[in-house]
N, C-alpha and C. Protein backbone atom coordinates (compact mmCIF):
# COMPACT_ATOMS: atom_id res chain seq x y z
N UNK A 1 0.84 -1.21 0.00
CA UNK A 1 0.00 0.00 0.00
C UNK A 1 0.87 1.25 0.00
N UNK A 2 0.10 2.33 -0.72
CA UNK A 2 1.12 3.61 -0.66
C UNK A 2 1.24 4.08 0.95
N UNK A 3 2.42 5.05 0.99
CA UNK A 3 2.49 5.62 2.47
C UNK A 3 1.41 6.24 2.75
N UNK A 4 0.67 6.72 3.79
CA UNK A 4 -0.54 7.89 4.16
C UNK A 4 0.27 9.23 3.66
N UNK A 5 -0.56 10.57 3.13
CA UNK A 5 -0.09 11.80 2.83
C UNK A 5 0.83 12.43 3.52
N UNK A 6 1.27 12.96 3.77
CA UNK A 6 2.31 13.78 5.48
C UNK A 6 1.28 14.79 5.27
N UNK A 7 0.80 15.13 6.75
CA UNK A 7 -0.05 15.94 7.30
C UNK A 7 0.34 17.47 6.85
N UNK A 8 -0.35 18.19 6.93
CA UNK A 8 -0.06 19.38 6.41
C UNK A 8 0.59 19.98 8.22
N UNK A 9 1.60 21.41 7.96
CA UNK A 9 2.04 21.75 9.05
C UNK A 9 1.13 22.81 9.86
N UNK A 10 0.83 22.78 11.19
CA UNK A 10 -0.03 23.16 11.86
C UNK A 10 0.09 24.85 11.81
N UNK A 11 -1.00 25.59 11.74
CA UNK A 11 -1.01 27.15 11.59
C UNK A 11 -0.11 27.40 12.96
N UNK A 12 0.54 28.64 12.51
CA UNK A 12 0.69 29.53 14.56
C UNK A 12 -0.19 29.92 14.78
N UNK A 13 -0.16 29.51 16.62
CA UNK A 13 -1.46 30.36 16.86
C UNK A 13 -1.55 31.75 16.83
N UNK A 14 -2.66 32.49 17.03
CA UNK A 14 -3.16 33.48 17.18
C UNK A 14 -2.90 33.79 18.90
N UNK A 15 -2.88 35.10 18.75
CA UNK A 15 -3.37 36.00 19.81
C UNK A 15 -4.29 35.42 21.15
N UNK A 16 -5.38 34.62 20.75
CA UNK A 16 -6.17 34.02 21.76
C UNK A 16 -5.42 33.02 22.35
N UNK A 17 -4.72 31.78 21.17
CA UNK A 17 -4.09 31.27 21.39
C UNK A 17 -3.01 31.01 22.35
N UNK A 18 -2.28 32.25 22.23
CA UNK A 18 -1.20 32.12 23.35
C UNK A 18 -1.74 32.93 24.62
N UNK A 19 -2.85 33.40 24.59
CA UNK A 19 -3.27 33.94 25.98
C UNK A 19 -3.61 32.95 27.11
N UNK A 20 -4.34 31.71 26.19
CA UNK A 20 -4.74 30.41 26.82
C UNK A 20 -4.05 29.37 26.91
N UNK A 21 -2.52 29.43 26.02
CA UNK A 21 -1.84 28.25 26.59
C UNK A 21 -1.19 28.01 27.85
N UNK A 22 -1.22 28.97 28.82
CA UNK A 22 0.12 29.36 29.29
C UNK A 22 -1.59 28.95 30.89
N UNK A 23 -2.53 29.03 30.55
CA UNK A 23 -3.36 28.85 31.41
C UNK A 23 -3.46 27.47 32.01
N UNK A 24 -3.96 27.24 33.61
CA UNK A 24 -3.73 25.77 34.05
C UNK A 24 -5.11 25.00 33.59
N UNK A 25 -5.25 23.93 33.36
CA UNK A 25 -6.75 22.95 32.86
C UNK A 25 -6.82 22.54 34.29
N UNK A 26 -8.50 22.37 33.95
CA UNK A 26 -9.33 22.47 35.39
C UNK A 26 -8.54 21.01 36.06
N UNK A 27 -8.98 20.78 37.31
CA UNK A 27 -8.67 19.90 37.96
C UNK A 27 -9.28 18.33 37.43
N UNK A 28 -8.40 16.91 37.20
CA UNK A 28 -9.14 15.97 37.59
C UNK A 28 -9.20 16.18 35.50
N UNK A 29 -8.78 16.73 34.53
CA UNK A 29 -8.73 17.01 33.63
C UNK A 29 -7.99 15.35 32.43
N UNK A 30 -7.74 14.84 32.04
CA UNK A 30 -6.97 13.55 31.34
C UNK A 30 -6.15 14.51 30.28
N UNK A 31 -5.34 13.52 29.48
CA UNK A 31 -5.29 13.70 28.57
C UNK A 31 -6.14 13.87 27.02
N UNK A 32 -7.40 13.45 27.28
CA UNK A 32 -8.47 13.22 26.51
C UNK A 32 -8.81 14.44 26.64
N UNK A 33 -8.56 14.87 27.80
CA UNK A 33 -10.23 16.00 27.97
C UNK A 33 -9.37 17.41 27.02
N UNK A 34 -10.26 18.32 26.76
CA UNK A 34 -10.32 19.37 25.88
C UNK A 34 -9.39 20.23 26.61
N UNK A 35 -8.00 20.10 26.31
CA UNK A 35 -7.03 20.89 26.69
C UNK A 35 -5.87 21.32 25.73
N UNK A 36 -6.51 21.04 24.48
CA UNK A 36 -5.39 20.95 23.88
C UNK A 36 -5.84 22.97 23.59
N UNK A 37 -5.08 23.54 22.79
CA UNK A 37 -5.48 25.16 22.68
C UNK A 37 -5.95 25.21 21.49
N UNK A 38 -6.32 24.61 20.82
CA UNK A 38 -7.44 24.34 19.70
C UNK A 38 -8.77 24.36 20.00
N UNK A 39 -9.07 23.24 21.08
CA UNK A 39 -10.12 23.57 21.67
C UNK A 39 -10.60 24.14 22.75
N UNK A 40 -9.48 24.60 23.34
CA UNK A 40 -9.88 25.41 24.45
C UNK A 40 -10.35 26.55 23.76
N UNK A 41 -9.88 27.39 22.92
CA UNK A 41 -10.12 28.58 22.04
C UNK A 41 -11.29 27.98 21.72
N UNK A 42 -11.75 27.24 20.77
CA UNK A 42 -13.36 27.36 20.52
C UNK A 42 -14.49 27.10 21.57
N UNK A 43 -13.86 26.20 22.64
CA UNK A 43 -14.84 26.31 23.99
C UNK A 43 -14.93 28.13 24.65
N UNK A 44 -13.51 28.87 24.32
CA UNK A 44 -13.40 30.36 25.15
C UNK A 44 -13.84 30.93 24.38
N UNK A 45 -14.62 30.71 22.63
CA UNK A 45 -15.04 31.51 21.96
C UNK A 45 -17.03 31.56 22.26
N UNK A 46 -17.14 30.43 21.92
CA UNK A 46 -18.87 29.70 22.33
C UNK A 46 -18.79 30.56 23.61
N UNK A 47 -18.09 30.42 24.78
CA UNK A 47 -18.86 30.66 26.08
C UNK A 47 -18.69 32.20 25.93
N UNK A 48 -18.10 32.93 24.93
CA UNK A 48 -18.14 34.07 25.03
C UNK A 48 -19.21 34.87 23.90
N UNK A 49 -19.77 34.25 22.70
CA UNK A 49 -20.69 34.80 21.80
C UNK A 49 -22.05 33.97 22.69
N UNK A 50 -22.10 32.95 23.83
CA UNK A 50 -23.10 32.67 24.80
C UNK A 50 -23.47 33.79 25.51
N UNK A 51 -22.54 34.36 26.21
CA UNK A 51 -22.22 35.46 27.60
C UNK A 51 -23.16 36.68 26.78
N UNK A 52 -23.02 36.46 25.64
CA UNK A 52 -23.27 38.22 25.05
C UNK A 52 -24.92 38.32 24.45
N UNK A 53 -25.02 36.61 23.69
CA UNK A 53 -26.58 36.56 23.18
C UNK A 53 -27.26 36.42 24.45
N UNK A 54 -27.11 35.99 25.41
CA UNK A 54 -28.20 35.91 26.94
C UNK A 54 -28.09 37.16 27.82
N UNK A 55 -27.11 37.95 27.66
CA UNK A 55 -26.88 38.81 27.97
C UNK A 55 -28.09 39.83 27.43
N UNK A 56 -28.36 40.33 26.31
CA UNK A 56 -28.82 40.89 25.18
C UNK A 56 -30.48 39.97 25.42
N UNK A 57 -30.50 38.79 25.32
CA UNK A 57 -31.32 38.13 26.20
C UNK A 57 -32.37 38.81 27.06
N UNK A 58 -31.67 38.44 28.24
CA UNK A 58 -31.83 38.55 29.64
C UNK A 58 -32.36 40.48 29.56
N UNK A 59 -31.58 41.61 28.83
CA UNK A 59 -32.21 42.95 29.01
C UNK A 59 -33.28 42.93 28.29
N UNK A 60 -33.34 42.29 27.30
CA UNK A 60 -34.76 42.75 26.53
C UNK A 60 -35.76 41.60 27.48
N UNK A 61 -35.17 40.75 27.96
CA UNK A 61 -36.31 39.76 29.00
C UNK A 61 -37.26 40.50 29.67
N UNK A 62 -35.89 41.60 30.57
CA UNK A 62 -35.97 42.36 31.71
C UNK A 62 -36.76 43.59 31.22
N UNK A 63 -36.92 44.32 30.16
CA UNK A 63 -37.69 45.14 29.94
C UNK A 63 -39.25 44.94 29.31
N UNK A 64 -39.45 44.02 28.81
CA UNK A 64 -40.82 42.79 28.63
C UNK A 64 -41.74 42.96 29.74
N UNK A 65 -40.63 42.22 31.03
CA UNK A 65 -41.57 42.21 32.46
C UNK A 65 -41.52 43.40 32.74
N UNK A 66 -40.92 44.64 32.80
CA UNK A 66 -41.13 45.73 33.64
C UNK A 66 -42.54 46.33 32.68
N UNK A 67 -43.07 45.98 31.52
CA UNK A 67 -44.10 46.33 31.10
C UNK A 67 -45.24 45.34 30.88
N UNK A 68 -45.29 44.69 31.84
CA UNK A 68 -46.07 43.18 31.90
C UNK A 68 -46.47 42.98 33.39
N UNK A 69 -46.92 44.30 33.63
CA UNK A 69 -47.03 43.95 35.41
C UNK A 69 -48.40 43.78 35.69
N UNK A 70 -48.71 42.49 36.29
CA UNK A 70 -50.13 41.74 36.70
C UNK A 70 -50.40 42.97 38.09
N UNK A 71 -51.96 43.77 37.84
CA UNK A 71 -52.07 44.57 38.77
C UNK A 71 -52.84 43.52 40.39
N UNK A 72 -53.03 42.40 40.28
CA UNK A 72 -53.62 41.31 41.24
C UNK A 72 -52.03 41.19 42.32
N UNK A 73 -50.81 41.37 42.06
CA UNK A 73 -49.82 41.35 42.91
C UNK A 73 -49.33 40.06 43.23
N UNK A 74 -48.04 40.02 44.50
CA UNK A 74 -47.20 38.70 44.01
C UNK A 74 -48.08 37.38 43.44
N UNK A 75 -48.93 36.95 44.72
CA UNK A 75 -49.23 35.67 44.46
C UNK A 75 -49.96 35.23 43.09
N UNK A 76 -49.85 35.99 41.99
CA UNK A 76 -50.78 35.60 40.84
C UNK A 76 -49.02 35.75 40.06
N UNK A 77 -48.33 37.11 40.41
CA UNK A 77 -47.04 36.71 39.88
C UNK A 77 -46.00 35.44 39.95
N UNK A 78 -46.43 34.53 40.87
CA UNK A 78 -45.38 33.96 41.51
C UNK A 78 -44.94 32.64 40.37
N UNK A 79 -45.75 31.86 39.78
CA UNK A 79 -45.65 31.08 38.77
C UNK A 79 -44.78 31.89 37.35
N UNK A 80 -45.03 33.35 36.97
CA UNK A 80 -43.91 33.29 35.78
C UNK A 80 -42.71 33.61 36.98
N UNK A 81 -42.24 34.22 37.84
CA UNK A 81 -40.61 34.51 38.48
C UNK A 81 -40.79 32.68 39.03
N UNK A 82 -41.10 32.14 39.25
CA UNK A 82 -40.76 30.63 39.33
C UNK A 82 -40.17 29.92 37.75
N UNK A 83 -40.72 30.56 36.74
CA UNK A 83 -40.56 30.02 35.60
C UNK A 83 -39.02 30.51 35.12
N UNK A 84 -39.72 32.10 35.36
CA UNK A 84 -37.86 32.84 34.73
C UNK A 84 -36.96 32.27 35.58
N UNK A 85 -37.11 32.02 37.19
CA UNK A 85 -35.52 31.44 37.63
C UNK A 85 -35.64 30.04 36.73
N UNK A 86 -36.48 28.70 36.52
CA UNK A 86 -36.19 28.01 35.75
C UNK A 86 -35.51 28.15 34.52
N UNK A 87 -35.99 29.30 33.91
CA UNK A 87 -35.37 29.50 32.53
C UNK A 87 -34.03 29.84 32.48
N UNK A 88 -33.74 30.95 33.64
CA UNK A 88 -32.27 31.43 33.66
C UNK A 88 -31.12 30.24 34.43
N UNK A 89 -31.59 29.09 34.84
CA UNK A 89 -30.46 28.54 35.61
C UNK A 89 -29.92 27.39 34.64
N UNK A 90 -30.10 26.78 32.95
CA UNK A 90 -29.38 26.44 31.73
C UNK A 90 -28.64 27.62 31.14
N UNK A 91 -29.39 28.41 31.18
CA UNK A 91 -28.78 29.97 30.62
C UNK A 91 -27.42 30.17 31.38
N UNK A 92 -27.21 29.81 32.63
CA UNK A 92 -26.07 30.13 33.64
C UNK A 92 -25.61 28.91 33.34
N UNK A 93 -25.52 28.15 32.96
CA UNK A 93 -24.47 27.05 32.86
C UNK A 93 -24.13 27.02 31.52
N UNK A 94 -24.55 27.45 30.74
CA UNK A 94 -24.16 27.58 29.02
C UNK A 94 -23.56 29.05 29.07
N UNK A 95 -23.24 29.69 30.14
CA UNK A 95 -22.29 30.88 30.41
C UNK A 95 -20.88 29.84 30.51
N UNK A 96 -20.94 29.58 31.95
CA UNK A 96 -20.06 29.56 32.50
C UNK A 96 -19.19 27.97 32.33
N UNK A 97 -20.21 26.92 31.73
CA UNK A 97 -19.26 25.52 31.64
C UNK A 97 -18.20 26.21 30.53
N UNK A 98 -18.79 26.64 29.42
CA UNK A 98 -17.15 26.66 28.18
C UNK A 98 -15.90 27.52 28.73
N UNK A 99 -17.17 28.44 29.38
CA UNK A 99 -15.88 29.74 29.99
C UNK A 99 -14.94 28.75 30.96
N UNK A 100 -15.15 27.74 31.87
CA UNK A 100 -14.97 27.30 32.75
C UNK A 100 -13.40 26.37 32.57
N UNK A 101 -14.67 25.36 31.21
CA UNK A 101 -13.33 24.52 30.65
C UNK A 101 -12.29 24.78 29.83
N UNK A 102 -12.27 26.06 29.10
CA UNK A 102 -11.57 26.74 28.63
C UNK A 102 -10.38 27.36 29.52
N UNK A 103 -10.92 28.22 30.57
CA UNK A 103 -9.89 28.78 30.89
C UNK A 103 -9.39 28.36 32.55
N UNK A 104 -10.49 27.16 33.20
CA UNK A 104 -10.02 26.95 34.07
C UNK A 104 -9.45 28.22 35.58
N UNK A 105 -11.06 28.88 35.42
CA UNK A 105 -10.85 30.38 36.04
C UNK A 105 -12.65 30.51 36.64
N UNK A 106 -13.06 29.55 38.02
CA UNK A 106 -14.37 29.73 38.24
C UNK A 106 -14.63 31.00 38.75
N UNK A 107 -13.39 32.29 38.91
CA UNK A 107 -13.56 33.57 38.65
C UNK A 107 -15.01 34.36 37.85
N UNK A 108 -13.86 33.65 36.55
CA UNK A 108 -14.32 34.80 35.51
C UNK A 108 -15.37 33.42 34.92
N UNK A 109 -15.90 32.20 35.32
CA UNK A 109 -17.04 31.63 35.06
C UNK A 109 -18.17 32.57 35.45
N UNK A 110 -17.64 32.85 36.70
CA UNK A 110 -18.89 33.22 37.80
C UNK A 110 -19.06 34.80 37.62
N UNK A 111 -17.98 35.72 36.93
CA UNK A 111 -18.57 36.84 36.50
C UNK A 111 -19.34 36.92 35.59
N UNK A 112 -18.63 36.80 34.33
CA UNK A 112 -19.79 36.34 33.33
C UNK A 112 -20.93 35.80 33.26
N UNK A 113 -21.05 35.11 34.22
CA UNK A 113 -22.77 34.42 34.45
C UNK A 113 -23.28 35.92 35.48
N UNK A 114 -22.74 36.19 36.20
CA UNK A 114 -23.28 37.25 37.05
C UNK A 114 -23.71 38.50 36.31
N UNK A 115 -22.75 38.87 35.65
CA UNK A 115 -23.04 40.32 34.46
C UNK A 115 -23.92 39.97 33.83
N UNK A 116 -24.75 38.64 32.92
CA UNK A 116 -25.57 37.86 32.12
C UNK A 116 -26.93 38.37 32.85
N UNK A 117 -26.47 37.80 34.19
CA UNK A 117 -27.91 37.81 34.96
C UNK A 117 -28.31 39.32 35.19
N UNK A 118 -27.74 39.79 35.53
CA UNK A 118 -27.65 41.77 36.00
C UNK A 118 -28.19 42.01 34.89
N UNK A 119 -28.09 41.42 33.51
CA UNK A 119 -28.75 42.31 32.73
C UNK A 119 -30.52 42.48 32.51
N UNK A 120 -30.64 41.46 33.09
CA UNK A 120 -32.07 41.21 32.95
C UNK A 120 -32.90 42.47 34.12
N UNK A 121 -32.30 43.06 35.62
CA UNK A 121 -32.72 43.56 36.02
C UNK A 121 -32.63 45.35 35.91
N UNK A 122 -31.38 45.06 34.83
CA UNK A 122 -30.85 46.72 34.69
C UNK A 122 -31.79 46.76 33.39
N UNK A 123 -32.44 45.95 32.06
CA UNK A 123 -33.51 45.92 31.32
C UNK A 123 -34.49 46.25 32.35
N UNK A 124 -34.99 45.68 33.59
CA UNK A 124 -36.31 45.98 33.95
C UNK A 124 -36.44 47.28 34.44
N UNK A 125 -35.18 48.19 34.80
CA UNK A 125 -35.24 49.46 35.01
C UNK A 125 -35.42 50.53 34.21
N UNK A 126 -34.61 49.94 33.07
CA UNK A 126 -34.36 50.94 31.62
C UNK A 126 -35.69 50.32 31.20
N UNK A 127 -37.26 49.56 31.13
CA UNK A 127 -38.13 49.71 30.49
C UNK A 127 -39.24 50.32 31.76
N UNK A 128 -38.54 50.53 33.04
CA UNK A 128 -39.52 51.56 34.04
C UNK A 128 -39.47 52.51 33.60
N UNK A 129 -38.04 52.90 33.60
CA UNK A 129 -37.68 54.23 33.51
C UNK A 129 -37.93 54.70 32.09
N UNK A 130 -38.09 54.27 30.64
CA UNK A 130 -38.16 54.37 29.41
C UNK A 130 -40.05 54.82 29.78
N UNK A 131 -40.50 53.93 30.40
CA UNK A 131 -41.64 53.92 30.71
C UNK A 131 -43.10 54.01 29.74
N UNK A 132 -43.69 53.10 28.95
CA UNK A 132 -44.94 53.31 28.37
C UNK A 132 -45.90 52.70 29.48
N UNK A 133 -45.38 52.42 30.41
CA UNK A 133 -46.76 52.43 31.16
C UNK A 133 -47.54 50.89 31.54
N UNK A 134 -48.23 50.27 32.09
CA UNK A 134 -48.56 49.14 32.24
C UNK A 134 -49.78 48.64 31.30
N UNK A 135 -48.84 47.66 30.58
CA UNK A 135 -49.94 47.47 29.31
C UNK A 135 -50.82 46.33 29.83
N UNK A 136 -50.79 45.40 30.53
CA UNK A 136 -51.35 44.40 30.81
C UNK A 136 -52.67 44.88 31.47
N UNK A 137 -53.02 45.99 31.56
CA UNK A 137 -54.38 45.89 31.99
C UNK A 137 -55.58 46.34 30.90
N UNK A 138 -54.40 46.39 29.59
CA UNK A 138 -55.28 47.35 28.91
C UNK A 138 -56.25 46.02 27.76
């Protein structure tokens, strides 16, 4: 049989690249697991175009409800804020796992999920304060 092709020679990395090699992989990590800087870069890229669409998310969420206010008070509210924490706690782990396994920094996991979440309540201010008024009764 002929020899196999010789592999073509691997690009240099980039900029992202060497920001993340030099970083430690999470604990309890193999050789298998996603450490090589190929994929750490596309896990630190996902958890970061994640961080920004839920982000973007979460304010227009947050300005929705500040114009969606049931005038009957909590206990008729209490089933959708039972729902939104359901909704937002996949949303917080599709922040922070890529950020996590990527850079091996439950730091900056746990900011990024935190800034994500903040946005939803700094939306419910900016649609008080924007203010058209409470449409749900109309």
């Amino acid at each position: 049989p002929p020899p196999p092709p010789p592999t073509p020679p691997a690009a240099p990395p980039g900029p992202a690249a060497a920001a993340l090699a030099g970083l430690p992989r999470p604990r309890g990590s193999s050789a298998a697991a996603p450490g090589t800087p190929e994929v750490r870069i596309q896990l630190f890229l996902s958890g970061t175009v994640v961080f920004a669409c839920i982000a973007a998310h979460n304010f227009l969420e947050g300005i929705a409800l500040s114009h969606t206010r049931l005038p009957r008070g909590l206990p008729r509210n209490l089933p959708l804020y039972a729902a939104l924490f359901l909704e937002n706690l996949p949303e917080g782990a599709a922040i922070s796992l890529p950020l996590f396994v990527s850079t091996a920094s439950p730091h900056l996991a746990l900011l990024a999920t935190l800034l994500a979440a903040l946005a939803e309540p700094a939306g419910a201010l900016a649609g008080a304060w924007g203010g058209a008024g409470d449409v749900s009764s109309g």
